[in-house]
N, C-alpha and C. Protein backbone atom coordinates (compact mmCIF):
# COMPACT_ATOMS: atom_id res chain seq x y z
N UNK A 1 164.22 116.83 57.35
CA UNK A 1 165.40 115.99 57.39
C UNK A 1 166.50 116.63 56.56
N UNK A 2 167.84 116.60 56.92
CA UNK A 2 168.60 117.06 56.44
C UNK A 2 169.23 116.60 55.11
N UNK A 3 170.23 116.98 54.49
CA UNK A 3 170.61 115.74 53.38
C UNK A 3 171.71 114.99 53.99
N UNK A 4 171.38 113.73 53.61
CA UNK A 4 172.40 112.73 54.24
C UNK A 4 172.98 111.91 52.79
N UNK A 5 174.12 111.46 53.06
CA UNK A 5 175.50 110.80 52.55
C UNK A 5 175.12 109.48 52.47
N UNK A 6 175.07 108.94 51.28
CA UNK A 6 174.93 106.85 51.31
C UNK A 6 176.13 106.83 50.90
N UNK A 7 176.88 105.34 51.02
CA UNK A 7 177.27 105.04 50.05
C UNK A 7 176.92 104.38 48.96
N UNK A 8 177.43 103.65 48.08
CA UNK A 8 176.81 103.24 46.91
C UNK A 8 176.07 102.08 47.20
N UNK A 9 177.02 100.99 48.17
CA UNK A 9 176.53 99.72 48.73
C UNK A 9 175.43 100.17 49.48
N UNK A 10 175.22 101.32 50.36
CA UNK A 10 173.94 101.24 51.26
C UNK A 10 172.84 101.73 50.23
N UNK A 11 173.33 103.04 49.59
CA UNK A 11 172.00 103.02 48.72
C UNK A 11 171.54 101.73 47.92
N UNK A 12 172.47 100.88 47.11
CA UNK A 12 171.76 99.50 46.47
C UNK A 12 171.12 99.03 47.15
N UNK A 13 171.51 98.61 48.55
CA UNK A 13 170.66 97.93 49.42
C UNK A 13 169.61 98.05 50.54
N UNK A 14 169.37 100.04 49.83
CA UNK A 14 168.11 100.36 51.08
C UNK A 14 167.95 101.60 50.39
N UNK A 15 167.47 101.31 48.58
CA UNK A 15 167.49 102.27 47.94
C UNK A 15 165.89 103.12 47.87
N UNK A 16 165.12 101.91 48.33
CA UNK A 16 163.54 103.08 48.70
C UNK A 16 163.55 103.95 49.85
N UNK A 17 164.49 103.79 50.86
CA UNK A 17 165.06 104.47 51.71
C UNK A 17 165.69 105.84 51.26
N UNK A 18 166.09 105.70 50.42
CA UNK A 18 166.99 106.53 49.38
C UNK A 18 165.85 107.50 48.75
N UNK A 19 164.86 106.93 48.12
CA UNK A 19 163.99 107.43 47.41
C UNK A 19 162.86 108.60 48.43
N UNK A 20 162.73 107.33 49.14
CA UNK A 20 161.81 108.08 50.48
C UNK A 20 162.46 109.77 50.62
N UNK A 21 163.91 109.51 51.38
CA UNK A 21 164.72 110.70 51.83
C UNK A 21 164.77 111.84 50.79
N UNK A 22 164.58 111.30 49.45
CA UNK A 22 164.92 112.25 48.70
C UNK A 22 163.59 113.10 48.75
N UNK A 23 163.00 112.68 48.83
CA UNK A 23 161.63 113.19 48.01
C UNK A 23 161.24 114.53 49.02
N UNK A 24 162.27 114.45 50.81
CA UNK A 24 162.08 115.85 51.60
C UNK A 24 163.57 116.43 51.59
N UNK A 25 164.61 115.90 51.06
CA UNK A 25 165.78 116.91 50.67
C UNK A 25 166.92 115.93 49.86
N UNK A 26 167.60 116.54 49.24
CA UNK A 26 168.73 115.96 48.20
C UNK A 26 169.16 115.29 48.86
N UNK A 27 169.23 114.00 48.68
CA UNK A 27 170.38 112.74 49.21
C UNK A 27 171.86 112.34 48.17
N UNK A 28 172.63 112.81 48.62
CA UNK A 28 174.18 112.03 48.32
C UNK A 28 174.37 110.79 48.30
N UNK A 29 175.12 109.95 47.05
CA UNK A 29 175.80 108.93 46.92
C UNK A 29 177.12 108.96 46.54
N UNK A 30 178.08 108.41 47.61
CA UNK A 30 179.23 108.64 47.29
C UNK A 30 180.24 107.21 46.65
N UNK A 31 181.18 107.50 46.32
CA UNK A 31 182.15 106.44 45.78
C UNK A 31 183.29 106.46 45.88
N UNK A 32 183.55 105.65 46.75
CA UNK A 32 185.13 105.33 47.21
C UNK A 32 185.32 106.81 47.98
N UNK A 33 184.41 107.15 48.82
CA UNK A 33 184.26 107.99 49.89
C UNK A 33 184.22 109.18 48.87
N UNK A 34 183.65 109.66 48.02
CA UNK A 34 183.58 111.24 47.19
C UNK A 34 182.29 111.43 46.66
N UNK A 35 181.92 112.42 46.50
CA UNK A 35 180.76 112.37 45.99
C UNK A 35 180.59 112.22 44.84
N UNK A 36 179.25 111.27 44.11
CA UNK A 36 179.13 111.26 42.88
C UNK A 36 177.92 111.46 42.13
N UNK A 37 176.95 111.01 42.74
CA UNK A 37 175.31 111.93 41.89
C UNK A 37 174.65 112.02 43.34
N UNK A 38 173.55 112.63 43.43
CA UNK A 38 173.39 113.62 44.01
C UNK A 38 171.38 112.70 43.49
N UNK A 39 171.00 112.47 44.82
CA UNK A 39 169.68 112.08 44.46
C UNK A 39 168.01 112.85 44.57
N UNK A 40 167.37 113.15 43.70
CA UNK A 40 166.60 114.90 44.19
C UNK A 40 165.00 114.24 44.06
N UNK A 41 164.21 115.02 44.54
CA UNK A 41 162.60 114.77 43.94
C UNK A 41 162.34 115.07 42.58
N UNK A 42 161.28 114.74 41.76
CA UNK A 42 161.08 114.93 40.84
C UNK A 42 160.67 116.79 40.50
N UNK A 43 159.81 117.07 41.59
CA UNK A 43 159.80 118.28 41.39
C UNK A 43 160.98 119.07 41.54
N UNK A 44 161.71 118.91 42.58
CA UNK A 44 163.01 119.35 42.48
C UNK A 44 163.70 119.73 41.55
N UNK A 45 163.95 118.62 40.79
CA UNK A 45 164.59 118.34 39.49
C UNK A 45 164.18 119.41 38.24
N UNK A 46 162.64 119.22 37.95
CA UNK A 46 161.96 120.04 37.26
C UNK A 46 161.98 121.60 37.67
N UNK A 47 161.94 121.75 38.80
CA UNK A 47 162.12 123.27 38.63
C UNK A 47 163.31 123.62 38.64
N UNK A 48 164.54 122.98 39.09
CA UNK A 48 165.88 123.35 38.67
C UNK A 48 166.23 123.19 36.78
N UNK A 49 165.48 122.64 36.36
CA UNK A 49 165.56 122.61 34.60
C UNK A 49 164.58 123.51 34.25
N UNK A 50 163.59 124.17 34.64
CA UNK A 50 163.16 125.51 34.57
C UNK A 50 163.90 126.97 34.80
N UNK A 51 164.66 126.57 35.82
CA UNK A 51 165.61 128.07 36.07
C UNK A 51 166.94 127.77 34.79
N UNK A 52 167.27 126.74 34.44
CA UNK A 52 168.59 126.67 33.50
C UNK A 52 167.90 126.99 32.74
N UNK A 53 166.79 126.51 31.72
CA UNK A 53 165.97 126.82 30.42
C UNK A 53 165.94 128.56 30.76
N UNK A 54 165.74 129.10 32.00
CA UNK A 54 165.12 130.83 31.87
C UNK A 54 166.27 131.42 31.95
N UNK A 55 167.75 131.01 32.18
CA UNK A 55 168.98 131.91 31.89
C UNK A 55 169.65 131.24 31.16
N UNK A 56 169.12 130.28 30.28
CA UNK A 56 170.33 130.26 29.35
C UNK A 56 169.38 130.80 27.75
N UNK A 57 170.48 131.60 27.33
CA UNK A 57 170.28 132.46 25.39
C UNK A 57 169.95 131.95 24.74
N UNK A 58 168.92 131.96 23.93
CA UNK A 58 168.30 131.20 23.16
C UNK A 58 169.63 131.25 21.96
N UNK A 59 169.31 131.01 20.68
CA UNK A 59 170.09 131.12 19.75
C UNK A 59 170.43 132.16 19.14
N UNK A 60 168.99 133.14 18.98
CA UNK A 60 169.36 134.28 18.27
C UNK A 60 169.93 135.23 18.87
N UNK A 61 169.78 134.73 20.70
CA UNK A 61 170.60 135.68 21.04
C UNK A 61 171.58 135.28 21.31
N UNK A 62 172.27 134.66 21.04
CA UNK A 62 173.79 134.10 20.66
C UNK A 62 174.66 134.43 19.75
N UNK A 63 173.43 134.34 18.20
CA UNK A 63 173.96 135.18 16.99
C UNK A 63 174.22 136.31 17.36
N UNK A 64 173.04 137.33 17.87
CA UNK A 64 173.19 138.60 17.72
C UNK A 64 174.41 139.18 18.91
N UNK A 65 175.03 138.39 19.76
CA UNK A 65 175.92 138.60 20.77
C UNK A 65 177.46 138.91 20.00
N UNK A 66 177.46 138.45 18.53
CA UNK A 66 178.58 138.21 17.75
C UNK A 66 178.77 139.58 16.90
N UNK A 67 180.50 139.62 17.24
CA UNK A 67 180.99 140.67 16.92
C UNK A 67 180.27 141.12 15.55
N UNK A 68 180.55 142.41 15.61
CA UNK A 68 179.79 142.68 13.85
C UNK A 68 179.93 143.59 13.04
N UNK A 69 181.47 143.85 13.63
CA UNK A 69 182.61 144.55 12.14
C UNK A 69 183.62 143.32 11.51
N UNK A 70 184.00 144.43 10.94
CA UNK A 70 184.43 143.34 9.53
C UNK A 70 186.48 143.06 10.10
N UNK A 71 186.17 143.08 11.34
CA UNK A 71 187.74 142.43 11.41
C UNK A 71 187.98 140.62 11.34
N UNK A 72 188.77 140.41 10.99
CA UNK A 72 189.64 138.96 10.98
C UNK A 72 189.62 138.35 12.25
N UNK A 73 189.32 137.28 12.77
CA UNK A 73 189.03 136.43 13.51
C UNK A 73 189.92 135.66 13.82
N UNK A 74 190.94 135.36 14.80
CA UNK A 74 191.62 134.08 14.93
C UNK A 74 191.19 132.46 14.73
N UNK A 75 192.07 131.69 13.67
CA UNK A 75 191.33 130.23 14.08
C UNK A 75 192.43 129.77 14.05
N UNK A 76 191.87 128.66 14.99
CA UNK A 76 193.18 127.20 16.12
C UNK A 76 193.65 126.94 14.61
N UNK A 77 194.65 126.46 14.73
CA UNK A 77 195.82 126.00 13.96
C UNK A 77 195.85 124.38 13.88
N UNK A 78 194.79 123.80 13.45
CA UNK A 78 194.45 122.10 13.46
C UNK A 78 195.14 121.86 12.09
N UNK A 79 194.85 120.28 12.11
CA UNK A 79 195.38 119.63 10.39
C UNK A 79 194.62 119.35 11.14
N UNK A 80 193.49 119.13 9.36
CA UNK A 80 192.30 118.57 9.38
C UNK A 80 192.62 116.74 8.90
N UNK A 81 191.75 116.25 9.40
CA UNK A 81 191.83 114.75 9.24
C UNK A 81 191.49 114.08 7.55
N UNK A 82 192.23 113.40 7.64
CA UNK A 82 192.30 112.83 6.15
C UNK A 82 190.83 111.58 6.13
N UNK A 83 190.29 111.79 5.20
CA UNK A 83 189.04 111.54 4.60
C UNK A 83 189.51 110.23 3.38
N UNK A 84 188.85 109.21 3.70
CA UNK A 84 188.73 107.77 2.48
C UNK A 84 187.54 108.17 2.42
N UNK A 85 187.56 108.77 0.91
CA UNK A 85 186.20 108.67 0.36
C UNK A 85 186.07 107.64 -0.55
């Protein structure tokens, strides 16, 4: 089955329908005709948060990505917020 389009009112009201569909391809819920979440299987889900966890940098390699001579750095030009201590 392909992925098909609810709207919000049909998914509330024929949402194991919803569940069913998802569980053999991503089902759409839209709002005020646009799309807005996107309904998946559980495995689905899980192995798409397996591929983000395996390309995204852990920390150290985040640190070690950072420049590492001794030049001056630009910083934003804020006023910092006044503090009642």
């Amino acid at each position: 089955m392909a992925e098909r389009s609810w709207s919000v009112q049909d998914a509330k009201n024929r949402f194991s329908e919803v569940v069913e569909a998802a569980r053999r391809s991503p089902q759409t819920v839209t709002k005020h005709g646009k799309p807005a979440v996107v309904v998946v299987d559980v495995t689905e889900y899980q192995r798409l948060q397996q591929l983000e966890r395996a390309h995204a940098p852990s920390f150290a390699d985040v640190l070690l990505a950072m420049p590492q001579d001794d030049r001056d750095f630009s910083r934003a030009d804020v006023r910092m917020r006044d503090l009642d201590l």
